[in-house]
C-alpha atoms as a PDB file:
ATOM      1  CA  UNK A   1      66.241 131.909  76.325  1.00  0.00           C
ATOM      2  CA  UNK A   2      69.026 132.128  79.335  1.00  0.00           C
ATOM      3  CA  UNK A   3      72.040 132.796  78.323  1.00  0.00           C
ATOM      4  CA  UNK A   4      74.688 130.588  80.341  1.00  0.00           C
ATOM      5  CA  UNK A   5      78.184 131.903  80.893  1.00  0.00           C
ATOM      6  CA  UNK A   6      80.828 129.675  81.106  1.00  0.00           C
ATOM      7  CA  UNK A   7      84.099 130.022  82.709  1.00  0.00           C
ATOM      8  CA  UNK A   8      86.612 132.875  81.489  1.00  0.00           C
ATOM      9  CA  UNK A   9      89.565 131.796  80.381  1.00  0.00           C
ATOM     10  CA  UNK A  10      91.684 133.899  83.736  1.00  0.00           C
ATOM     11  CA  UNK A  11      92.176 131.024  86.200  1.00  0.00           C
ATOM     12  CA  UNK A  12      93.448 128.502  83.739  1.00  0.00           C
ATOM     13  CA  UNK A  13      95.440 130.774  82.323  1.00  0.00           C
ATOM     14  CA  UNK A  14      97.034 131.604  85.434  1.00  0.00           C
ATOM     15  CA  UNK A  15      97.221 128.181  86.897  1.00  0.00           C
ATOM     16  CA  UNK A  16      98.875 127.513  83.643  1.00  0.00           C
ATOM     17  CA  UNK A  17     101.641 129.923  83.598  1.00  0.00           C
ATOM     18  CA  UNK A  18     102.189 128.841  87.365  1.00  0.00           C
ATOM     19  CA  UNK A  19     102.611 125.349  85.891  1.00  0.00           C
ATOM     20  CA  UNK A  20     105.238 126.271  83.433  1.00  0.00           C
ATOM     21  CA  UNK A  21     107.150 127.992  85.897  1.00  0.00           C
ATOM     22  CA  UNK A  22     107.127 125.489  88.340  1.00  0.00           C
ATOM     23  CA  UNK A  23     108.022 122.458  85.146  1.00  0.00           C
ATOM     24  CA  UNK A  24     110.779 124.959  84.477  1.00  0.00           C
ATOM     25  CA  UNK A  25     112.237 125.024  87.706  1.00  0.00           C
ATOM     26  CA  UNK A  26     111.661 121.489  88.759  1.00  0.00           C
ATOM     27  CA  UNK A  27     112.780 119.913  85.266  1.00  0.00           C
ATOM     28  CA  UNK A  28     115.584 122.697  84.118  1.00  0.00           C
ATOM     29  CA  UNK A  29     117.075 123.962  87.194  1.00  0.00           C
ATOM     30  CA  UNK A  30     116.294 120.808  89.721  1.00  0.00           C
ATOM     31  CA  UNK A  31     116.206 117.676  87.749  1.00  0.00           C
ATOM     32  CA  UNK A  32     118.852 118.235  84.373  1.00  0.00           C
ATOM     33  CA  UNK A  33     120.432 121.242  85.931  1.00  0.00           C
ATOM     34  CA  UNK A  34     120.800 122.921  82.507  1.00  0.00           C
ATOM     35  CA  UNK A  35     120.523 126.437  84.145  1.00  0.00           C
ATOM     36  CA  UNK A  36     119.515 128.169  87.402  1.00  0.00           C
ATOM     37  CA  UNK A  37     116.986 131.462  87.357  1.00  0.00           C
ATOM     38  CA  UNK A  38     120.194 133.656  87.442  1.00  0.00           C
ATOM     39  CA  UNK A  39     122.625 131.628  85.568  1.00  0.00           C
ATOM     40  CA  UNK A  40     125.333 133.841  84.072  1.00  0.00           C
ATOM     41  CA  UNK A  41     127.558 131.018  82.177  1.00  0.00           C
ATOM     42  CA  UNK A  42     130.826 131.739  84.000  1.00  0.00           C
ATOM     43  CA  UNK A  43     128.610 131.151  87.881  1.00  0.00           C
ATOM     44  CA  UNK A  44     127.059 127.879  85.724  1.00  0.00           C
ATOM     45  CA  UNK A  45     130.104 126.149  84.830  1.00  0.00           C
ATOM     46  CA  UNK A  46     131.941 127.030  87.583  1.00  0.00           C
ATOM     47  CA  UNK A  47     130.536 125.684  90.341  1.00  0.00           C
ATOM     48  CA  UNK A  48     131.186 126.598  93.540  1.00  0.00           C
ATOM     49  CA  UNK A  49     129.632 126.131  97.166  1.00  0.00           C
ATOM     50  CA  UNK A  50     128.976 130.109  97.433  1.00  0.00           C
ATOM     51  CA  UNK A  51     127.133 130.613  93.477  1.00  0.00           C
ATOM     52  CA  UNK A  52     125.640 127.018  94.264  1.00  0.00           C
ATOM     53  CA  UNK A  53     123.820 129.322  97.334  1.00  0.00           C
ATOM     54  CA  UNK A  54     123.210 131.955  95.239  1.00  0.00           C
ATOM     55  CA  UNK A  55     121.321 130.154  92.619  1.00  0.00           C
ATOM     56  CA  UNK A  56     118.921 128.074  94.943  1.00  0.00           C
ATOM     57  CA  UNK A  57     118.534 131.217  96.446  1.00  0.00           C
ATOM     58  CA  UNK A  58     116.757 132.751  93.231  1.00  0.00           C
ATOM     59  CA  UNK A  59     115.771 129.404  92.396  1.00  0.00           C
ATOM     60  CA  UNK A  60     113.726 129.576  95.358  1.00  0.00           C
ATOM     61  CA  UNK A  61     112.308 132.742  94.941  1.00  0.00           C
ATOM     62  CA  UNK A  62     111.164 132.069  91.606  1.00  0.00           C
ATOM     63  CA  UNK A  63     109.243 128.965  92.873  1.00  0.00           C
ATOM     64  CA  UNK A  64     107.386 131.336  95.443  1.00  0.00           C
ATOM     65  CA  UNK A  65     106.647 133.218  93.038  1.00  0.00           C
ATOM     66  CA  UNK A  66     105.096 130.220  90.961  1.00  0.00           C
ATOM     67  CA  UNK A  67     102.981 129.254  94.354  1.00  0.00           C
ATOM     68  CA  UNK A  68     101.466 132.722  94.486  1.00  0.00           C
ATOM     69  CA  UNK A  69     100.758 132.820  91.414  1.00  0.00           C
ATOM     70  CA  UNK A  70      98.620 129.357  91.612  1.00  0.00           C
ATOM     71  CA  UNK A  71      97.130 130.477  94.422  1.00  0.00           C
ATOM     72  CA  UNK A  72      95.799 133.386  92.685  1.00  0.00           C
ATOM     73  CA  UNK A  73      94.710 130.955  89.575  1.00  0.00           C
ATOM     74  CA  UNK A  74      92.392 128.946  92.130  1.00  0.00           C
ATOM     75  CA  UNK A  75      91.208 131.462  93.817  1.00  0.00           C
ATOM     76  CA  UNK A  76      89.821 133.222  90.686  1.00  0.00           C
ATOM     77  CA  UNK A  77      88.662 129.342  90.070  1.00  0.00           C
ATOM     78  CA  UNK A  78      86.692 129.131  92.845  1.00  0.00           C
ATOM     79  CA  UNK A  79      85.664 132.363  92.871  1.00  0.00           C
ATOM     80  CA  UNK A  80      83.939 131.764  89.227  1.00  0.00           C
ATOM     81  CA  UNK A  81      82.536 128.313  90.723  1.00  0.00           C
ATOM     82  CA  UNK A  82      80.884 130.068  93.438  1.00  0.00           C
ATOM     83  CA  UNK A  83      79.293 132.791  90.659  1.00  0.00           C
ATOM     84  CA  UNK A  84      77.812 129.508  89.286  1.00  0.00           C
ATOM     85  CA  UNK A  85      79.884 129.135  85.802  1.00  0.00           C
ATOM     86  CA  UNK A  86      79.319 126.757  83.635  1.00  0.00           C
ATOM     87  CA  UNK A  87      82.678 124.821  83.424  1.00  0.00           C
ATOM     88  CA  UNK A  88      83.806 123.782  80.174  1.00  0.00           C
ATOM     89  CA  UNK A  89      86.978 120.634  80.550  1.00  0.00           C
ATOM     90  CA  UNK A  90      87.904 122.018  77.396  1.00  0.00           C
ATOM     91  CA  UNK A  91      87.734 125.686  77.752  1.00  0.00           C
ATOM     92  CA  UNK A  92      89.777 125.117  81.431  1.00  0.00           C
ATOM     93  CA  UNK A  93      92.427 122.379  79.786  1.00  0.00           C
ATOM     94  CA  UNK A  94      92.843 124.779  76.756  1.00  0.00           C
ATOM     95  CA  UNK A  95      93.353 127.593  79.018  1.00  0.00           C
ATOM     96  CA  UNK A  96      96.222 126.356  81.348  1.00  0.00           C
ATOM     97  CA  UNK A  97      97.862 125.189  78.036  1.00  0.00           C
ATOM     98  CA  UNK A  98      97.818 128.494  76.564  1.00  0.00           C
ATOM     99  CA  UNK A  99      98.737 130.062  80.216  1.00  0.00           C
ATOM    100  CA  UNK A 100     101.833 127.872  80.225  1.00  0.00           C
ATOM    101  CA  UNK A 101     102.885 128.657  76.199  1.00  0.00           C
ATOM    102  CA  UNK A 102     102.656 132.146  76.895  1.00  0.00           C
ATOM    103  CA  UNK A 103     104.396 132.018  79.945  1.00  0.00           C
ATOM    104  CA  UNK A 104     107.398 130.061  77.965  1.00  0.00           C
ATOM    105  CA  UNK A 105     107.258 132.469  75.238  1.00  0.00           C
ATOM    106  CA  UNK A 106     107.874 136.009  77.546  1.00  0.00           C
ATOM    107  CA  UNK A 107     109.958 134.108  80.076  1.00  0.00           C
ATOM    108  CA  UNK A 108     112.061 132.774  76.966  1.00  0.00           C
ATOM    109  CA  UNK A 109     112.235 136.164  75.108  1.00  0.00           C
ATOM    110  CA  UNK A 110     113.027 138.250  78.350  1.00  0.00           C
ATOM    111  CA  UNK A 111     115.249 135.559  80.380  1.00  0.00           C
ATOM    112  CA  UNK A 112     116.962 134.593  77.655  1.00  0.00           C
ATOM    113  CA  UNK A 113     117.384 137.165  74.793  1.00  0.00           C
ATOM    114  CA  UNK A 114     116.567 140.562  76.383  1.00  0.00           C
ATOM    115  CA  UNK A 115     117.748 139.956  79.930  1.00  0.00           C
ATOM    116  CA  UNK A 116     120.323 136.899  78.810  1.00  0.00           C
ATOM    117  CA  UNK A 117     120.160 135.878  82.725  1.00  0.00           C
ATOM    118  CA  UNK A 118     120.184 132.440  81.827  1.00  0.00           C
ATOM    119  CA  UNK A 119     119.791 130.480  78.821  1.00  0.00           C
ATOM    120  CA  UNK A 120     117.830 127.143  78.380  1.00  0.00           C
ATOM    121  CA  UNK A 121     121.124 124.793  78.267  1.00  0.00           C
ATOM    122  CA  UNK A 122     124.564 126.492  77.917  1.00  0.00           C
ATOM    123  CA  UNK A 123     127.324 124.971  75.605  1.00  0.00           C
ATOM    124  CA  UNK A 124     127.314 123.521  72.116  1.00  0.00           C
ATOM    125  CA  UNK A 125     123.744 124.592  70.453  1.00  0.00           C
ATOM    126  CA  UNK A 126     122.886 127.081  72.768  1.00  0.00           C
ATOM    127  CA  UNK A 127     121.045 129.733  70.393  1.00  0.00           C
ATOM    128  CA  UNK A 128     119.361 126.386  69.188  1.00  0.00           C
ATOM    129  CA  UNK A 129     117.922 125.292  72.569  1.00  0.00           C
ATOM    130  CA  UNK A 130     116.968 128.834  72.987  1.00  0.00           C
ATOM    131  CA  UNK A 131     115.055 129.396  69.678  1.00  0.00           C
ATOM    132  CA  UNK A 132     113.330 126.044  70.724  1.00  0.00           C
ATOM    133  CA  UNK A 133     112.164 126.914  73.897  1.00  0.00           C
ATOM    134  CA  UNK A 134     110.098 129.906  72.386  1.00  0.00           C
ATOM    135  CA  UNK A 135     108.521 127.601  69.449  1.00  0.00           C
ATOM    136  CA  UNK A 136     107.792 125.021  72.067  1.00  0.00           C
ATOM    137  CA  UNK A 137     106.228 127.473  73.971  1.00  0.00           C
ATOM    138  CA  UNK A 138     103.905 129.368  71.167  1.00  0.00           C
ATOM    139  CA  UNK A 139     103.094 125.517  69.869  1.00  0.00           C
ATOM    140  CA  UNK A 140     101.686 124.904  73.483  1.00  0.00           C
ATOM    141  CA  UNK A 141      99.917 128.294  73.437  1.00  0.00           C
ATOM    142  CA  UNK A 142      98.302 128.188  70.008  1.00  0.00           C
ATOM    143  CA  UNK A 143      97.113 124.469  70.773  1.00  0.00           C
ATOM    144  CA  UNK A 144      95.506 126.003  74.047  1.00  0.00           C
ATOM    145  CA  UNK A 145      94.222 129.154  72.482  1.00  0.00           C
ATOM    146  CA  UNK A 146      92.241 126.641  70.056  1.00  0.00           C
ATOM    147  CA  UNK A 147      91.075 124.391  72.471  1.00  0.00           C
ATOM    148  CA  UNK A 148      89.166 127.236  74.865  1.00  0.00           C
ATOM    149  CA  UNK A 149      87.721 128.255  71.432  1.00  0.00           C
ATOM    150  CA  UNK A 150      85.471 124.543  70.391  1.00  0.00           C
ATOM    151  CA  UNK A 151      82.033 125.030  71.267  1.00  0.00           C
ATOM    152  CA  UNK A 152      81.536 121.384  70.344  1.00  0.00           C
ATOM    153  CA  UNK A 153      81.748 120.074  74.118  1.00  0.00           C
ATOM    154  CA  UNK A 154      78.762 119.831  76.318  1.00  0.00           C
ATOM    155  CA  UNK A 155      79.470 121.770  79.762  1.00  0.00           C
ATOM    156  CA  UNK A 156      78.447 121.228  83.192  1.00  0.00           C
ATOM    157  CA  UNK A 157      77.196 123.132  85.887  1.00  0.00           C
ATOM    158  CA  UNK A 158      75.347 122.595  89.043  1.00  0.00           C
ATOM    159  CA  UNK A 159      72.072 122.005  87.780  1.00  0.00           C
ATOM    160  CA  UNK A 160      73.462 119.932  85.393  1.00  0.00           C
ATOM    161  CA  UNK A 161      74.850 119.043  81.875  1.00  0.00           C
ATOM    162  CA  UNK A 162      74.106 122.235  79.227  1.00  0.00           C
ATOM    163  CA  UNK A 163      75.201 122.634  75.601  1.00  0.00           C
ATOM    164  CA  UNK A 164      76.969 125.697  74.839  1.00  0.00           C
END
């Protein structure tokens, strides 16, 4: 009987990560401006033109960051497309979402309680926002983590539909 491999859970996971970063910095540090990637509270509520430079500086390195890192989650993507993988929707969606939980969960625990070089929202409840940033995170993770792992889904590849 062949034995058909389907697609490993790297690019998704990668992709996904990339996605969380770039939700973070779009949503968090573009769209609420609750915090910048360097955020130290004094620069955050005192805002001047010069830290106002400063933080879309790192703002903007982070987000090339985020773009290399998607680039290297599709090309291990189409790398494993050109092996001839079977792709699994599941297995792929499951991945990015555990990618981008994990991704939330280190970024949270090093940015904000190791490093403390910004926190998710400063002010009133900011331990809370903080704590629920990493259970957000390992929610979105675990809920990936069991989606690459159903075996229910029929998968496709070139030569056409296969059961797994």
């Amino acid at each position: 009987m062949e034995q058909h491999r389907t697609l490993p859970l790297t690019p998704g996971f990668v992709i996904g990560a990339s996605l969380a970063g770039f939700f973070d910095g779009i949503m968090l540090h573009q769209v609420l401006q609750w915090h910048h990637m360097i955020c130290i509270e004094e620069h955050c509520i005192t805002k001047t033109v010069a830290t106002m430079e400063q933080q879309n500086f790192y703002d903007g390195l982070f987000h090339a960051g985020m773009l290399v890192l998607l680039l290297i989650g599709l090309a291990n993507l189409t790398n494993a497309f050109a092996q001839g993988l079977i792709f699994s929707q599941r297995r792929f969606w499951g991945s990015i979402l555990f990618g981008a939980g994990v991704f939330n969960v280190v970024e949270g625990i090093l940015d904000h309680h190791i490093l403390q070089i910004h926190h998710v929202r400063f002010g009133p409840g900011q331990p809370a926002w903080d704590i629920g940033f990493l259970v957000m995170g390992a929610f979105i993770a675990v809920g990936g983590w069991l989606l690459t792992r159903d075996r229910r889904e029929r998968v496709t590849s070139p030569a056409g539909p296969a059961t797994l």
